[in-house]
PDB file of N, CA and C in Angstrom:
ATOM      1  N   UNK A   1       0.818  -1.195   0.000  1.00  0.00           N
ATOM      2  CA  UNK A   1       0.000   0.000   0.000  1.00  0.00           C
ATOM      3  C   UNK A   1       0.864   1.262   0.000  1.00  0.00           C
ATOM      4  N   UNK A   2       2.275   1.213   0.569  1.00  0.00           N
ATOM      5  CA  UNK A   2       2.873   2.545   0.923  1.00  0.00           C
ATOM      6  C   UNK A   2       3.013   2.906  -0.623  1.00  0.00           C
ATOM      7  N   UNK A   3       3.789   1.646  -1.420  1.00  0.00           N
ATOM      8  CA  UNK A   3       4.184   2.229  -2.826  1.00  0.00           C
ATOM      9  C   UNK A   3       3.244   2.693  -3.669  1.00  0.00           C
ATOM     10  N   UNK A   4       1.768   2.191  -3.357  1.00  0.00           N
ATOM     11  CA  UNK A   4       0.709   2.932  -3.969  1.00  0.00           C
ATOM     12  C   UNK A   4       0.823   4.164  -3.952  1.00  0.00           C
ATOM     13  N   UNK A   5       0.499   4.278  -2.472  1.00  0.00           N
ATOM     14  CA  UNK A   5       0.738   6.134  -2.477  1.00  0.00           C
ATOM     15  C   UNK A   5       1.543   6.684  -2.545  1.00  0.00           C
ATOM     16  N   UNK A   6       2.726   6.507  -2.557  1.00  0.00           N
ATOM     17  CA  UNK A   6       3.557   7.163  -3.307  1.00  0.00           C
ATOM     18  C   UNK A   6       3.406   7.667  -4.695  1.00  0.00           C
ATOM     19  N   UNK A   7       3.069   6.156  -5.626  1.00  0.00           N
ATOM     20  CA  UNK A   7       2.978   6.373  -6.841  1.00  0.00           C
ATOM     21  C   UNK A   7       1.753   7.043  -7.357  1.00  0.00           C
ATOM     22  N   UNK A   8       0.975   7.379  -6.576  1.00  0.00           N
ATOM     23  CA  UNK A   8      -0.151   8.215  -7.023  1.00  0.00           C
ATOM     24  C   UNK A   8       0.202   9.762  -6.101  1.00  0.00           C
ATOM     25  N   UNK A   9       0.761   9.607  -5.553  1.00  0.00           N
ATOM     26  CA  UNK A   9       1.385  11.381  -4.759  1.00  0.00           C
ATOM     27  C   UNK A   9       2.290  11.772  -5.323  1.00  0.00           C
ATOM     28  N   UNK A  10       3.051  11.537  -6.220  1.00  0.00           N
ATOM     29  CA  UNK A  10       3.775  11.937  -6.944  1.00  0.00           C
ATOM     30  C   UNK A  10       3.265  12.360  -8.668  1.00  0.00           C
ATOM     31  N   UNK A  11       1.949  11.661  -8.782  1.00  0.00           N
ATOM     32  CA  UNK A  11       1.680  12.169 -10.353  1.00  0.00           C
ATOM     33  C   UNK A  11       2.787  10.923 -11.448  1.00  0.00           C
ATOM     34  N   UNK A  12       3.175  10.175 -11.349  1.00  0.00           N
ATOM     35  CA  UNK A  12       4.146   9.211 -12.153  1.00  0.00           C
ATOM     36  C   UNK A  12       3.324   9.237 -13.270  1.00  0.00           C
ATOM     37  N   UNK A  13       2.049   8.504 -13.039  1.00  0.00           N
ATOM     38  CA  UNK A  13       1.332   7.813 -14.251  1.00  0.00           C
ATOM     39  C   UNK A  13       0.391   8.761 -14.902  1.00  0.00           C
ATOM     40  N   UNK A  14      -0.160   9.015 -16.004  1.00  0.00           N
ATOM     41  CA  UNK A  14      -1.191   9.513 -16.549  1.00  0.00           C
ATOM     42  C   UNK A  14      -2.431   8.958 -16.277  1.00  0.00           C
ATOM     43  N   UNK A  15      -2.449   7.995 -16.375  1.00  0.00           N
ATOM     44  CA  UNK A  15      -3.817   7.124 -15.906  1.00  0.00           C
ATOM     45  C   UNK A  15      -3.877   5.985 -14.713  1.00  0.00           C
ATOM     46  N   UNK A  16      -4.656   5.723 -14.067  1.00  0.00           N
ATOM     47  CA  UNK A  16      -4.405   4.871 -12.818  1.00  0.00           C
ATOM     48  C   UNK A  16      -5.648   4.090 -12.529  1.00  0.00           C
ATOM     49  N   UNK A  17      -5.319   3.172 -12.542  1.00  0.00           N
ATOM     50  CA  UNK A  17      -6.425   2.185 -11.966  1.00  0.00           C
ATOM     51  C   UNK A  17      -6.262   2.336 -10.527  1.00  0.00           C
ATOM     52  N   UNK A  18      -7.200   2.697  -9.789  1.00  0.00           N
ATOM     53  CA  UNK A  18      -7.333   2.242  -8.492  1.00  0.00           C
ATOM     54  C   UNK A  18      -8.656   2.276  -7.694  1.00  0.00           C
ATOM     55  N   UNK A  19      -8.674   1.763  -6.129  1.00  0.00           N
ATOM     56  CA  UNK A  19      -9.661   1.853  -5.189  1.00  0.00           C
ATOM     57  C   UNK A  19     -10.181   2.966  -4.864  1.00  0.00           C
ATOM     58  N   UNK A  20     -11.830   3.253  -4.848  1.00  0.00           N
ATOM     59  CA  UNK A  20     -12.172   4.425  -4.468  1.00  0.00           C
ATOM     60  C   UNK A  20     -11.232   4.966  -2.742  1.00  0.00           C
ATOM     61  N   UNK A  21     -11.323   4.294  -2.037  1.00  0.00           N
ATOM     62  CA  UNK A  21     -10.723   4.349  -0.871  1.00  0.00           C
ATOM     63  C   UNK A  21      -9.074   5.149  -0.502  1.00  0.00           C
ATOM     64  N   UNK A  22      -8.581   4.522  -1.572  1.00  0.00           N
ATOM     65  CA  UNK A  22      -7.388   4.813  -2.023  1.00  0.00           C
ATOM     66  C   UNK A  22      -7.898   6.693  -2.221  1.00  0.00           C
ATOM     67  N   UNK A  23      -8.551   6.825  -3.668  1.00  0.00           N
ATOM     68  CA  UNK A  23      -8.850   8.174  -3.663  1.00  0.00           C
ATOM     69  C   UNK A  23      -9.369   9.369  -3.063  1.00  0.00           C
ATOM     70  N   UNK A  24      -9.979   8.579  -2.132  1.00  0.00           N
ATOM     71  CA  UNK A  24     -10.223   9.300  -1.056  1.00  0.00           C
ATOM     72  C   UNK A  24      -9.189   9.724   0.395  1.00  0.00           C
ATOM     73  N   UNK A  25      -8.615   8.732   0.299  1.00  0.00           N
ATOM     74  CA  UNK A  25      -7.518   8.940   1.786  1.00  0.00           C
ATOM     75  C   UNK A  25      -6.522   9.845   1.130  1.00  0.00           C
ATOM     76  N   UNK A  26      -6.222   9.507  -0.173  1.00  0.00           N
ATOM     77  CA  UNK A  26      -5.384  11.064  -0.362  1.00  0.00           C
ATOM     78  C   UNK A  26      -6.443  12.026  -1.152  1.00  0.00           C
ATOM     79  N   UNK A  27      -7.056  12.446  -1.124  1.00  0.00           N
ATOM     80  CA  UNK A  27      -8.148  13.412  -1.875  1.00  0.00           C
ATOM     81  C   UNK A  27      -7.210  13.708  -3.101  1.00  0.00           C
ATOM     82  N   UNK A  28      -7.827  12.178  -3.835  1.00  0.00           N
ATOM     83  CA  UNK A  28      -6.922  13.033  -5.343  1.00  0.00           C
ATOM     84  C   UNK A  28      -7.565  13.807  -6.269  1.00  0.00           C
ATOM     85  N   UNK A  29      -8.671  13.984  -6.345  1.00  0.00           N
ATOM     86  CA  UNK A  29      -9.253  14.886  -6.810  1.00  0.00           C
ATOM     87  C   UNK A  29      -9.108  16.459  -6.782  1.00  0.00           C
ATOM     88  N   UNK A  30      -8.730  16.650  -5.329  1.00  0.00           N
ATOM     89  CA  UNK A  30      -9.084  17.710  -5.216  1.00  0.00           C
ATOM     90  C   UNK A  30      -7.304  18.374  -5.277  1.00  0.00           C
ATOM     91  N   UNK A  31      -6.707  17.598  -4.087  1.00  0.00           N
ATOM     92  CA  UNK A  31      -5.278  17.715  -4.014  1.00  0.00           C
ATOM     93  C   UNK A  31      -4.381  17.639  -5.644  1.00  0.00           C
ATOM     94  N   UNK A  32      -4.725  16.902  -6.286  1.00  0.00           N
ATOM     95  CA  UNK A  32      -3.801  15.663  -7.656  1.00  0.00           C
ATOM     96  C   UNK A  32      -4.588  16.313  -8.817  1.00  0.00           C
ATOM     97  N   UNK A  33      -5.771  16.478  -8.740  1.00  0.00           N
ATOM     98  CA  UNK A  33      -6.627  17.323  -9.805  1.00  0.00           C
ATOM     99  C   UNK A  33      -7.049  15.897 -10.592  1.00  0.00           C
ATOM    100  N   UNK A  34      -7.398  14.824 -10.483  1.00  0.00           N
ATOM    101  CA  UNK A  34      -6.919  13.748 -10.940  1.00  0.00           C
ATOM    102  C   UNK A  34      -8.495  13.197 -10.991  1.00  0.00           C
ATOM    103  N   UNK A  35      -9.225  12.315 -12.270  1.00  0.00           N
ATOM    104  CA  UNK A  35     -10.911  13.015 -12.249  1.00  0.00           C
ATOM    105  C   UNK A  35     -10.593  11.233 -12.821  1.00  0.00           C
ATOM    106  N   UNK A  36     -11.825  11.015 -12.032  1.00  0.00           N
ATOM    107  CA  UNK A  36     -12.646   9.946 -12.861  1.00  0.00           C
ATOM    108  C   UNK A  36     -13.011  10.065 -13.883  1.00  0.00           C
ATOM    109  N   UNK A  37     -12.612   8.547 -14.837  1.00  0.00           N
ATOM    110  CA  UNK A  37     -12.718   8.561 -16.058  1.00  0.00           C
ATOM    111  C   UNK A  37     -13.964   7.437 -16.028  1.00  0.00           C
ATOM    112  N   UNK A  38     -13.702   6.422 -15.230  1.00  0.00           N
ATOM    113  CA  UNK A  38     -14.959   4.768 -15.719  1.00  0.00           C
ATOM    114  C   UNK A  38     -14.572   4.478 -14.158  1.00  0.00           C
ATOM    115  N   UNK A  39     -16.030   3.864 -13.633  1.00  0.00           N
ATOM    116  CA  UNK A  39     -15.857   2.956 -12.862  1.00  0.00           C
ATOM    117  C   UNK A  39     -16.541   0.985 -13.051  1.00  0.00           C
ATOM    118  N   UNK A  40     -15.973   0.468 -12.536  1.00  0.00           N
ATOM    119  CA  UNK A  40     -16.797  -0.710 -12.399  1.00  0.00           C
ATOM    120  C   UNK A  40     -17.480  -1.568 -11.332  1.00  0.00           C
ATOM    121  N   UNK A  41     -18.873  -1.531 -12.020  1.00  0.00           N
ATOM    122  CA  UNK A  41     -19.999  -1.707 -11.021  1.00  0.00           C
ATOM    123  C   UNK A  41     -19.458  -3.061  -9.767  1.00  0.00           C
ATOM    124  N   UNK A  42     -19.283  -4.056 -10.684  1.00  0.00           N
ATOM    125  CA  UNK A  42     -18.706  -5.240  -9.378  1.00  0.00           C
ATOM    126  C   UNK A  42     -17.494  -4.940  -9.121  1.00  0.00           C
ATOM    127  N   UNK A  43     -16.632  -3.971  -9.141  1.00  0.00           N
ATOM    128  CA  UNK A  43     -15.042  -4.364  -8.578  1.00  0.00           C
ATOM    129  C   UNK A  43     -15.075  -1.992  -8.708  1.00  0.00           C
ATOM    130  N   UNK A  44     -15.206  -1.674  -7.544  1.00  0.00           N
ATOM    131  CA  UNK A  44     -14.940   0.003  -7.256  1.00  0.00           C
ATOM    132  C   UNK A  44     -13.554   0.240  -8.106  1.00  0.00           C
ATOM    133  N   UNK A  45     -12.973   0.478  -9.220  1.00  0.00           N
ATOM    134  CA  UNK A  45     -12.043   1.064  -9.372  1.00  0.00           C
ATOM    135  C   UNK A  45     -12.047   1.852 -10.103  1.00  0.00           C
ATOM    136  N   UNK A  46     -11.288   2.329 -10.501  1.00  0.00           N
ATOM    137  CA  UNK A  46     -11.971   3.462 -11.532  1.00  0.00           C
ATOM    138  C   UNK A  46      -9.918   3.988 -12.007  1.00  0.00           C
ATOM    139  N   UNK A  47     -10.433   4.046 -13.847  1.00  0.00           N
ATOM    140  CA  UNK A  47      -9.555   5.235 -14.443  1.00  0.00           C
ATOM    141  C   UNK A  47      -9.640   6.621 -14.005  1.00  0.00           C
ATOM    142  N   UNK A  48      -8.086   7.528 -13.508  1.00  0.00           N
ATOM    143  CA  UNK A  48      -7.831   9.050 -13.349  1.00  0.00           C
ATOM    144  C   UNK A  48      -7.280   9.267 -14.165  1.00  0.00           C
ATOM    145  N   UNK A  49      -7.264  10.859 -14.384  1.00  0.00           N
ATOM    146  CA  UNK A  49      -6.391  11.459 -14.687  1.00  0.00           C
ATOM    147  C   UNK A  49      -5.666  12.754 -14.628  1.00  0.00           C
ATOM    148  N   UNK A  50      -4.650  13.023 -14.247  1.00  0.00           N
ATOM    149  CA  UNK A  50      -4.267  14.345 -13.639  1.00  0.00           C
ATOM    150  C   UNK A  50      -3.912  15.154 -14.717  1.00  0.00           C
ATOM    151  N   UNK A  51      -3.967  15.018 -16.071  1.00  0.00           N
ATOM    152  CA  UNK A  51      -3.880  16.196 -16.671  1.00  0.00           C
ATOM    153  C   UNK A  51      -4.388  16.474 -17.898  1.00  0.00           C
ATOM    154  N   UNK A  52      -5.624  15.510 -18.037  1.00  0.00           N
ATOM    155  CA  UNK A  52      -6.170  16.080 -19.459  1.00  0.00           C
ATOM    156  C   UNK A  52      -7.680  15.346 -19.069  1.00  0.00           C
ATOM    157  N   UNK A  53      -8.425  15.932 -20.244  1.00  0.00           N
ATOM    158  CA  UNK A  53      -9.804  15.104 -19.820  1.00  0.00           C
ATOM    159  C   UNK A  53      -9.524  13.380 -20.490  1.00  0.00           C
ATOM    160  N   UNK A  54      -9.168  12.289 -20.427  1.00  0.00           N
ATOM    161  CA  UNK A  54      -8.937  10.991 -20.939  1.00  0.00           C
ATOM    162  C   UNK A  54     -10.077  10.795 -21.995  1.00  0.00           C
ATOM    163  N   UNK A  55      -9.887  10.181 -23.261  1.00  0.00           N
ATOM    164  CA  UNK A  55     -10.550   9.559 -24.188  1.00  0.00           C
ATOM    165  C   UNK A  55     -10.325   8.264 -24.479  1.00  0.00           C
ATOM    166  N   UNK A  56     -11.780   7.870 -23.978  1.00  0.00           N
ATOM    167  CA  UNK A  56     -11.940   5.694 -24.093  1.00  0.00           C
ATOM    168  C   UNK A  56     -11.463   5.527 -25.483  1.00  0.00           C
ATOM    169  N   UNK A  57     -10.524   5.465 -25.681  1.00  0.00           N
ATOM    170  CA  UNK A  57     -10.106   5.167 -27.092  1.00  0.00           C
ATOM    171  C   UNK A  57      -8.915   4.747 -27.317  1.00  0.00           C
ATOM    172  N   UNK A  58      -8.579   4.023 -28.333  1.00  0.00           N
ATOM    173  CA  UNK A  58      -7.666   2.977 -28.468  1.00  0.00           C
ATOM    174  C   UNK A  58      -5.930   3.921 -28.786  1.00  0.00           C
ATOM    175  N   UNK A  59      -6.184   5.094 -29.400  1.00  0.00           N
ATOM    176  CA  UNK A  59      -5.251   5.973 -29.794  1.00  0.00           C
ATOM    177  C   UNK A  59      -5.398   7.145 -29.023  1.00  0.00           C
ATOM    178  N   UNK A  60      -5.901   7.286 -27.472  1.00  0.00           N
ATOM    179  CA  UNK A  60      -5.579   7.690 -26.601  1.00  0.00           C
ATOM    180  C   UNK A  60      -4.374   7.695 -26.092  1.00  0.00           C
ATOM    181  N   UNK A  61      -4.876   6.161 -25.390  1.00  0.00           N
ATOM    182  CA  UNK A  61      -3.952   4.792 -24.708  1.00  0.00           C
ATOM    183  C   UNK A  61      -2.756   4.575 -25.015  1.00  0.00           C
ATOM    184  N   UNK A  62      -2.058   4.991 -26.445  1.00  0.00           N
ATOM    185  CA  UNK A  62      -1.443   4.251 -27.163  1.00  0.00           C
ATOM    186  C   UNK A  62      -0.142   4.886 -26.086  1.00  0.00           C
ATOM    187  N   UNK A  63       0.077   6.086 -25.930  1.00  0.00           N
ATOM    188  CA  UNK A  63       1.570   6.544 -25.618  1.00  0.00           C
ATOM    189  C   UNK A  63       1.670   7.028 -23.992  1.00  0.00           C
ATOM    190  N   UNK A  64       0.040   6.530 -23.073  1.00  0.00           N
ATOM    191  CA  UNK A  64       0.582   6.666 -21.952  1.00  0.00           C
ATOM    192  C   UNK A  64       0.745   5.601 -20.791  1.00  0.00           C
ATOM    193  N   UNK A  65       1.064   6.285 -19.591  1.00  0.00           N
ATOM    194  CA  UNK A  65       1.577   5.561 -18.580  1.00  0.00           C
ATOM    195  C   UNK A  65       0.488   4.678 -18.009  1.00  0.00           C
ATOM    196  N   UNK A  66       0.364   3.834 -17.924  1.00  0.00           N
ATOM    197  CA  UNK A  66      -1.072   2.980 -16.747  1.00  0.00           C
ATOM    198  C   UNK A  66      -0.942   2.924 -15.381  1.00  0.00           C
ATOM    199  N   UNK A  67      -0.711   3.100 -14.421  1.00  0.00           N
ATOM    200  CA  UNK A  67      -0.367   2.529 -12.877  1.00  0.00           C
ATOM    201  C   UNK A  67      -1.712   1.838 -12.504  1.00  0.00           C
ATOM    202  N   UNK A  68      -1.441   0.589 -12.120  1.00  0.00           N
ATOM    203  CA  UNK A  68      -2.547  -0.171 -11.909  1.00  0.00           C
ATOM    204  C   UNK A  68      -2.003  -0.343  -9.934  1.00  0.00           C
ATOM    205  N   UNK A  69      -3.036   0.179  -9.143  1.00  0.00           N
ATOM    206  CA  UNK A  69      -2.731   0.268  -7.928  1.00  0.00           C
ATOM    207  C   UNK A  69      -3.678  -0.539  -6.862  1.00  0.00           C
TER     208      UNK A  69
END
């Protein structure tokens, strides 16, 4: 868990899979600027992103970072 938060307090990745919980104990939203993109109904996680609005699309994806946390 520590390296999670690290790796999401620092901004590393462009996009991040993680636990709502997670986003909340560090308020990345508000702190990280970092916005829900999708969540999923059986499993809380959800795509961020701290610096652009993200597009579900295949040539989005192509050139950024993922952190899956």
């Amino acid at each position: 868990l520590a390296e999670q938060i690290e790796f999401l307090a620092k901004g590393i990745a462009d996009l991040i899979l993680t636990k709502d919980n997670i986003m909340s104990a560090l308020m990345a939203e508000s702190t990280h600027s970092y916005k829900p993109v999708i969540g999923y109904p059986a499993y809380s996680a959800f795509f961020i992103s701290n610096t652009e609005k993200p597009k579900l699309s295949k040539s989005y994806f192509l050139d950024k970072k993922i952190g899956l946390l």
